[in-house]
C-alpha atoms as a PDB file:
ATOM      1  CA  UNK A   1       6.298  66.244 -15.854  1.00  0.00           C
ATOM      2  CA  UNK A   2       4.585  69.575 -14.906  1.00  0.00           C
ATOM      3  CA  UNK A   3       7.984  71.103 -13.473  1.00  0.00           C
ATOM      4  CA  UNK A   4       9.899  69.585 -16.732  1.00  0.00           C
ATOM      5  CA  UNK A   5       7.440  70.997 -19.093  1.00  0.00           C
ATOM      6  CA  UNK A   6       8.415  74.493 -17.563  1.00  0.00           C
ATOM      7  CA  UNK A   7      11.796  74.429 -18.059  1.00  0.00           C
ATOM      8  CA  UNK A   8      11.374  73.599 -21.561  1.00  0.00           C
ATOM      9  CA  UNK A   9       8.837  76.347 -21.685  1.00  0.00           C
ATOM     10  CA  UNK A  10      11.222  78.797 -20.667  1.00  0.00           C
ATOM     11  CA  UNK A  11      14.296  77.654 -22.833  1.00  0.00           C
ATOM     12  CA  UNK A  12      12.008  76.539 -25.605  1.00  0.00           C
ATOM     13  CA  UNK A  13      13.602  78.297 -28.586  1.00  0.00           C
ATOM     14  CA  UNK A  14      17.073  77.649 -27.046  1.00  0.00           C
ATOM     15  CA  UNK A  15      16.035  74.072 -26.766  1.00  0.00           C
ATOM     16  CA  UNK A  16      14.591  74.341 -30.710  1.00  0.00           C
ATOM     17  CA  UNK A  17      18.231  76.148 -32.058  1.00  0.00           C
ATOM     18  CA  UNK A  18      20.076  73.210 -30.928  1.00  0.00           C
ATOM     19  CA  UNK A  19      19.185  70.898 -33.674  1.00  0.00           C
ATOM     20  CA  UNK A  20      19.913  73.813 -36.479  1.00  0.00           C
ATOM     21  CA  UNK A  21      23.198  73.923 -34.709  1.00  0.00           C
ATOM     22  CA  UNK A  22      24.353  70.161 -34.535  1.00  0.00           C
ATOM     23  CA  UNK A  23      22.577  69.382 -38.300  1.00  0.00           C
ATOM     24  CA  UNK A  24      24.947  66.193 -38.318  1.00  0.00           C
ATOM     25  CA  UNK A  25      23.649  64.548 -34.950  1.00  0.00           C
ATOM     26  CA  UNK A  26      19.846  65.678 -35.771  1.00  0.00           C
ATOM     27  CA  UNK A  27      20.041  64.179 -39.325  1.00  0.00           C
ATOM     28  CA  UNK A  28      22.018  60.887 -37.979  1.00  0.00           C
ATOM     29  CA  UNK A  29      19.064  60.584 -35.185  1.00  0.00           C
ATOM     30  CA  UNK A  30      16.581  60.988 -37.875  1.00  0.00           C
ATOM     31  CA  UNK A  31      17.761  58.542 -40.106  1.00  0.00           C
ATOM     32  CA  UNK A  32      18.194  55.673 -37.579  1.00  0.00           C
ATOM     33  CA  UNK A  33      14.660  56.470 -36.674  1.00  0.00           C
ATOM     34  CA  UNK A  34      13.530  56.181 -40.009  1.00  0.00           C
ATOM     35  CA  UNK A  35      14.151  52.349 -40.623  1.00  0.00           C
ATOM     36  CA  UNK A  36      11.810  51.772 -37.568  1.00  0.00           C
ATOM     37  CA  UNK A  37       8.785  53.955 -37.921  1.00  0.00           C
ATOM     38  CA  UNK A  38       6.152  52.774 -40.430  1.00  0.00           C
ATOM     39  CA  UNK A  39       5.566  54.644 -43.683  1.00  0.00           C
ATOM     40  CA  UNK A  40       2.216  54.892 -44.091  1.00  0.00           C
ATOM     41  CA  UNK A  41      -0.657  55.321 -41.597  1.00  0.00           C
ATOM     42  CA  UNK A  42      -1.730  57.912 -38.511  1.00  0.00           C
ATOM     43  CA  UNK A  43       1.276  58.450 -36.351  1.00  0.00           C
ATOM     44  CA  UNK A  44       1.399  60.747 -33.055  1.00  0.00           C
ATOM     45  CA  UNK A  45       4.559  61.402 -31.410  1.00  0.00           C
ATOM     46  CA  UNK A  46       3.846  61.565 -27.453  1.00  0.00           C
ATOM     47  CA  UNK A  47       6.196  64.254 -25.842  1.00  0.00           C
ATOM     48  CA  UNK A  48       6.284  66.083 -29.804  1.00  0.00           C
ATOM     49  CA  UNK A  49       8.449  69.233 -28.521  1.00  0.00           C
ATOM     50  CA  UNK A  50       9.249  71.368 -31.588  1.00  0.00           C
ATOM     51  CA  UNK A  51       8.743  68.918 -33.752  1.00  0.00           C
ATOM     52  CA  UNK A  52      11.536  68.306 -35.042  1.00  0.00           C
ATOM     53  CA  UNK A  53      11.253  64.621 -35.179  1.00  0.00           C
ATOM     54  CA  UNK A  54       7.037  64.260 -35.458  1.00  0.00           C
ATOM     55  CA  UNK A  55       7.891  65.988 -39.261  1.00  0.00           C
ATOM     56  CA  UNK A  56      10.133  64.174 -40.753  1.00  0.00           C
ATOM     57  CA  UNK A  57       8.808  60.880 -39.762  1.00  0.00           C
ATOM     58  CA  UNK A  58       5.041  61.443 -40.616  1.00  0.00           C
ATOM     59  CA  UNK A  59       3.305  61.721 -37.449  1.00  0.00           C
ATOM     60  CA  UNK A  60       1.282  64.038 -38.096  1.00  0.00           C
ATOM     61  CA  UNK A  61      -0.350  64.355 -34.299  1.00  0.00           C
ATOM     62  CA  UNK A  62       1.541  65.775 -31.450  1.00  0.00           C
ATOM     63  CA  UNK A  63       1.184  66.086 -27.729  1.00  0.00           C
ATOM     64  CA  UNK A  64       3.021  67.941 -24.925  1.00  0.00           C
ATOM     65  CA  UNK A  65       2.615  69.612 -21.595  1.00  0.00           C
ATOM     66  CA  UNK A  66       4.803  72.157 -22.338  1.00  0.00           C
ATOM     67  CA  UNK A  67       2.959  75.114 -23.931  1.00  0.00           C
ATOM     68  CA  UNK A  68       5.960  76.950 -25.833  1.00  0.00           C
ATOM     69  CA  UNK A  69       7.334  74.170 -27.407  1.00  0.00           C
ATOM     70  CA  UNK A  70       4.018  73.190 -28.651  1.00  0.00           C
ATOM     71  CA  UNK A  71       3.978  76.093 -30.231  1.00  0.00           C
ATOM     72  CA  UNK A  72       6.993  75.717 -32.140  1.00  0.00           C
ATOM     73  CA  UNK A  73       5.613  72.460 -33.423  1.00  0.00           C
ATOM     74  CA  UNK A  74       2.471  73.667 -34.737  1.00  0.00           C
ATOM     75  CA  UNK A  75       4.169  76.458 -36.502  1.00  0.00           C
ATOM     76  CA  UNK A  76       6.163  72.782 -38.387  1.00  0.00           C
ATOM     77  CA  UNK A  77       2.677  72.131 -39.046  1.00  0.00           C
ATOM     78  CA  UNK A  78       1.900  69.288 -36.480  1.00  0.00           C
ATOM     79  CA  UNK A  79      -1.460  69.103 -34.736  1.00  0.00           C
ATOM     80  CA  UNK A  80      -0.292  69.240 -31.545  1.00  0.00           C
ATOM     81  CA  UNK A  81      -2.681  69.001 -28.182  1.00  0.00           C
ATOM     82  CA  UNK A  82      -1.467  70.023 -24.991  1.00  0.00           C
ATOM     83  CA  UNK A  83      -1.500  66.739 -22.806  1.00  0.00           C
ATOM     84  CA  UNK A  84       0.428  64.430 -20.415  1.00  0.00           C
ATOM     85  CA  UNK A  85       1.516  61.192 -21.709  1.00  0.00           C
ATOM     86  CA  UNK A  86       0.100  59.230 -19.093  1.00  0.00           C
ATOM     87  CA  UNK A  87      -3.385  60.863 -19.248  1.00  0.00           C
ATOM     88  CA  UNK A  88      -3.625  61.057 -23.324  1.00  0.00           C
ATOM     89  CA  UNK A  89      -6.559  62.912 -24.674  1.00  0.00           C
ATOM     90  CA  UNK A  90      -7.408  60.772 -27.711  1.00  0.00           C
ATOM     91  CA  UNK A  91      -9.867  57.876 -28.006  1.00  0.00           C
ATOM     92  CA  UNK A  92      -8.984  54.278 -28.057  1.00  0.00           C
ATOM     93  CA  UNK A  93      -7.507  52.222 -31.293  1.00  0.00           C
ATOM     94  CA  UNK A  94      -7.027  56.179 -33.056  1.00  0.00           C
ATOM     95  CA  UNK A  95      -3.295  55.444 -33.733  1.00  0.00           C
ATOM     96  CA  UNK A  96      -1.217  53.507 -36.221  1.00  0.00           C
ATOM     97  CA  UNK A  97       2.185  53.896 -34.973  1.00  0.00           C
ATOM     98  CA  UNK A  98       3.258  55.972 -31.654  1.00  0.00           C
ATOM     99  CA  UNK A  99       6.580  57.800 -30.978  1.00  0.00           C
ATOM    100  CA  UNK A 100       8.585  58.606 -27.963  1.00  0.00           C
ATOM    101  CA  UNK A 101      11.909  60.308 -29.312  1.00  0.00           C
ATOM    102  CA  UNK A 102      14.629  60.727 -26.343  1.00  0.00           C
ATOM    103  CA  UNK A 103      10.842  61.462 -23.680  1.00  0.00           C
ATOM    104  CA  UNK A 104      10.286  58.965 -21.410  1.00  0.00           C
ATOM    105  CA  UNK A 105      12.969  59.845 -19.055  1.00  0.00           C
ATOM    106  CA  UNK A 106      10.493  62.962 -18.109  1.00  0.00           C
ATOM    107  CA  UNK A 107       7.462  61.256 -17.997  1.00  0.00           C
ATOM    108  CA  UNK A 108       6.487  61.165 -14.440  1.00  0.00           C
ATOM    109  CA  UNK A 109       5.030  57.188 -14.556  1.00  0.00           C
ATOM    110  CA  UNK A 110       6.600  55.321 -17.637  1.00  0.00           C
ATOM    111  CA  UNK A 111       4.219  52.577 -17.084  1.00  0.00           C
ATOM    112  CA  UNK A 112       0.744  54.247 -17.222  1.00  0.00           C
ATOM    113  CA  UNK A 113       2.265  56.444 -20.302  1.00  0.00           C
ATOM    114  CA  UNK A 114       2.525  52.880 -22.425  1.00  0.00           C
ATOM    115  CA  UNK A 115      -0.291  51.686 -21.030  1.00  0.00           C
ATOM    116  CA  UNK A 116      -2.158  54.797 -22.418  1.00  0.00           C
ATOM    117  CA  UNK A 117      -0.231  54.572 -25.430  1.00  0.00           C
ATOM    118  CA  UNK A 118      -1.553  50.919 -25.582  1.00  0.00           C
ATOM    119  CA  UNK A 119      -5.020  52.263 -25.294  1.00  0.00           C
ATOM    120  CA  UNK A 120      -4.898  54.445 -28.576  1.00  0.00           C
ATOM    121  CA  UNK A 121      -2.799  52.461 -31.130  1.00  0.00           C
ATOM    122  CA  UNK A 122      -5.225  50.151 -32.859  1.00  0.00           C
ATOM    123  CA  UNK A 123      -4.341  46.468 -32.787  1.00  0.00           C
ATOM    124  CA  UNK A 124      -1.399  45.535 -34.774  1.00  0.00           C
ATOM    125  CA  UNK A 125      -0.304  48.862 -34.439  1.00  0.00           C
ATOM    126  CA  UNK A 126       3.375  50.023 -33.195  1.00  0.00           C
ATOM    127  CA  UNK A 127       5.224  52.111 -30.585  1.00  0.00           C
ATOM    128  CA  UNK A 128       8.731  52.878 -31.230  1.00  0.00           C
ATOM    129  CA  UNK A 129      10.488  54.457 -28.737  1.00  0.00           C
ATOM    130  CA  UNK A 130      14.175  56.708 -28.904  1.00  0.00           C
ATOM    131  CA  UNK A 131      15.598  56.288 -25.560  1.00  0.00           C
ATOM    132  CA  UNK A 132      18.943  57.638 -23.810  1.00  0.00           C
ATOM    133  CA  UNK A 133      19.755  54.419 -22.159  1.00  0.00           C
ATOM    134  CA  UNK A 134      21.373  54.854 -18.457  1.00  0.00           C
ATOM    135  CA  UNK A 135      24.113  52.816 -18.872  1.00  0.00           C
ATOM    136  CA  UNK A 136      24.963  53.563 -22.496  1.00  0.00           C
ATOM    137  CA  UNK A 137      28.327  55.921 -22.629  1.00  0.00           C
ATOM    138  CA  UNK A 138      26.163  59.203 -23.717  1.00  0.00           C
ATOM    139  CA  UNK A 139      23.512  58.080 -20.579  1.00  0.00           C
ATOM    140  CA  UNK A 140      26.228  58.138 -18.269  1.00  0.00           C
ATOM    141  CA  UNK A 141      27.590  61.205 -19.875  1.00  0.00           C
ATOM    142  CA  UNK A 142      23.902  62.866 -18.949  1.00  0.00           C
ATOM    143  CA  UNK A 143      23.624  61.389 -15.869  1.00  0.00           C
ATOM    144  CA  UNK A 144      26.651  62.585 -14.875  1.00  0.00           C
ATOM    145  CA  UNK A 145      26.099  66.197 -15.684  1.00  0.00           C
ATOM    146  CA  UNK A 146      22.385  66.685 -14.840  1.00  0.00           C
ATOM    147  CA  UNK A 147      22.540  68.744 -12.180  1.00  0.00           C
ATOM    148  CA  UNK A 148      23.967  71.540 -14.250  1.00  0.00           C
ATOM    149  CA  UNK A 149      21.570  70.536 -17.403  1.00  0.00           C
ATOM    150  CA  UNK A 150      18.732  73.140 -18.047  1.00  0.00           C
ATOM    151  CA  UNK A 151      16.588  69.846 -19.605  1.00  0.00           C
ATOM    152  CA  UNK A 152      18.340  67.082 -17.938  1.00  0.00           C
ATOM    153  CA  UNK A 153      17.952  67.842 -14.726  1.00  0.00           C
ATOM    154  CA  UNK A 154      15.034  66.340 -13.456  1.00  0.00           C
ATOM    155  CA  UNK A 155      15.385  63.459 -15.775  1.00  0.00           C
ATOM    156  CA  UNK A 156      14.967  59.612 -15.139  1.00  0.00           C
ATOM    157  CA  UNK A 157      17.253  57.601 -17.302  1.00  0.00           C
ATOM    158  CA  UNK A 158      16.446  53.752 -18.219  1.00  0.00           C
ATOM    159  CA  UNK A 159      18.090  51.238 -19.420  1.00  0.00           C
ATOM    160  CA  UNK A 160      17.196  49.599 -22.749  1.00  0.00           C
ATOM    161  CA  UNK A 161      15.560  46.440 -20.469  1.00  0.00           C
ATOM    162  CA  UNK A 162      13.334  48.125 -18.120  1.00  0.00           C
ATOM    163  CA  UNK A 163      11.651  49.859 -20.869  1.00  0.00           C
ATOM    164  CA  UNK A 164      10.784  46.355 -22.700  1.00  0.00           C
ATOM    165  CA  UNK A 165       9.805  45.089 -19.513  1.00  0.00           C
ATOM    166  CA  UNK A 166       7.385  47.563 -19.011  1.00  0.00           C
ATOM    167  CA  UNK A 167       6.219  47.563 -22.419  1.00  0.00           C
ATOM    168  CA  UNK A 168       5.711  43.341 -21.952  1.00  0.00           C
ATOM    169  CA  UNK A 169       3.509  44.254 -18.758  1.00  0.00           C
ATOM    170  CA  UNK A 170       1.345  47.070 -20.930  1.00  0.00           C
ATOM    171  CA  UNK A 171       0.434  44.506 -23.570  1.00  0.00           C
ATOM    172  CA  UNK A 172       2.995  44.811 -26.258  1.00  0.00           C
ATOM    173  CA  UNK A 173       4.737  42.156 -27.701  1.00  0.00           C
ATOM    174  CA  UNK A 174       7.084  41.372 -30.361  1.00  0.00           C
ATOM    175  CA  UNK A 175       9.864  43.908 -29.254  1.00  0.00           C
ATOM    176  CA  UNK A 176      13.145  44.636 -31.028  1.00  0.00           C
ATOM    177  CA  UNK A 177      15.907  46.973 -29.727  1.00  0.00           C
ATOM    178  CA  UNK A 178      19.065  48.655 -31.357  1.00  0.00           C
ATOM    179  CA  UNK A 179      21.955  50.790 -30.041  1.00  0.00           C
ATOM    180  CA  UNK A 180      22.829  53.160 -32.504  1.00  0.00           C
ATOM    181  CA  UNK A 181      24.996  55.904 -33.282  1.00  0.00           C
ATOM    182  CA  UNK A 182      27.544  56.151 -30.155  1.00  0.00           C
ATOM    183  CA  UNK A 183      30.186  58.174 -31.712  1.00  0.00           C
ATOM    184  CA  UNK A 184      30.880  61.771 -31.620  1.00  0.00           C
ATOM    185  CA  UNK A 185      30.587  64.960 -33.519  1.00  0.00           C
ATOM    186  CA  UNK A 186      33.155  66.874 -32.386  1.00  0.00           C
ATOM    187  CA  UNK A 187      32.575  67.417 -28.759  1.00  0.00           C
ATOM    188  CA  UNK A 188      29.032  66.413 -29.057  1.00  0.00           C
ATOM    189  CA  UNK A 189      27.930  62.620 -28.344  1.00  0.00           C
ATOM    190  CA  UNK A 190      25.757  61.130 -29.737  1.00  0.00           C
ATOM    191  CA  UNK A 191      23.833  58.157 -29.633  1.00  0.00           C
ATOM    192  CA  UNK A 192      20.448  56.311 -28.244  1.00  0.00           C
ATOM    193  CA  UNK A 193      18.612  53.345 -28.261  1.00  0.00           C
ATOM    194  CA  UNK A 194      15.890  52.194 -29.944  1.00  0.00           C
ATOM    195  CA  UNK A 195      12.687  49.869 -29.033  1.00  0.00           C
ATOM    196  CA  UNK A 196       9.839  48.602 -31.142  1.00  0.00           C
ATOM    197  CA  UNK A 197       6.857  47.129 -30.033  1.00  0.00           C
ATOM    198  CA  UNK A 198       3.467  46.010 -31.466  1.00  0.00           C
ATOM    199  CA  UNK A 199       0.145  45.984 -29.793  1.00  0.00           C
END
């Protein structure tokens, strides 16, 4: 993730104006998120960027490998520690709840991230993840234009299945999923899917 986390170092505030641009798609993605994340408890969001989803959905922990962004984030007032998600510097059972908002498709192992994100949630406590699924219309859309993507680029996409698959193998259980939101705003799409698991 260490040649993603430059990019978004180097386009961070570009990366931040986006969502003050397109307030539609960031409030739409933020309240489909918000009927899956619990209310209460101590949340992190792994891969926290600016922040702009760790706020409004009470995590109040971040981490990122990308030093810029993390910057951004704290200034939102989110702890944030610098950090890979598959090497997470936090003790076990600290968590409640876990995000991963539209981030696993830079992690560099997807599997060792949830099992790490496994290792900190205490038990009974949940991981929901925002994904861009590969063969949804706005994953194909992505995939298709990558190459000339300053944050796509050297993404991996997966579909909705492999990531409950890997979150059965990494000792969650009880998983839901949701497509939501494939529409457009204007010329931007719009759209994700969304997994919840329990430890």
């Amino acid at each position: 993730m260490q040649e993603a986390a430059s990019s978004f170092d180097r386009f961070a505030e570009e990366y931040d104006r986006w969502f003050d641009e397109h307030p539609e798609v960031y409030q739409s993605e933020v309240s489909a998120l918000e009927r899956f994340v619990p209310r209460t408890g101590s949340g992190i969001e792994i891969g926290v960027g600016s922040g702009r989803f760790a706020l409004p959905l009470q995590a109040q922990t971040g981490v990122d490998p990308a030093l810029q962004m993390a910057r951004i984030a704290r200034e939102r007032g989110i702890d944030v520690v610098l950090g890979e998600a598959e090497a997470l510097p936090f003790c076990r059972e600290t968590f409640d709840f876990a995000l991963m908002v539209t981030a696993v498709c830079f992690f560099d192992n997807l599997s060792r991230a949830l099992a790490e994100a496994h290792r900190i949630l205490v038990p009974g406590g949940q991981v929901v993840i925002a994904l861009i699924d590969r063969d949804s219309p706005l994953g194909e859309e992505y995939s298709r234009d990558r190459e000339t993507s300053r944050f796509f680029r050297l993404a991996r996409f997966y579909t909705t299945n492999e990531v409950i698959s890997l979150l059965n193998k990494n000792g969650f259980s009880a998983c839901e999923s949701i497509d939501v939101m494939f529409r457009k705003y204007g010329p931007i799409p719009s759209g994700f899917s969304i997994v919840r698991a329990c430890k």
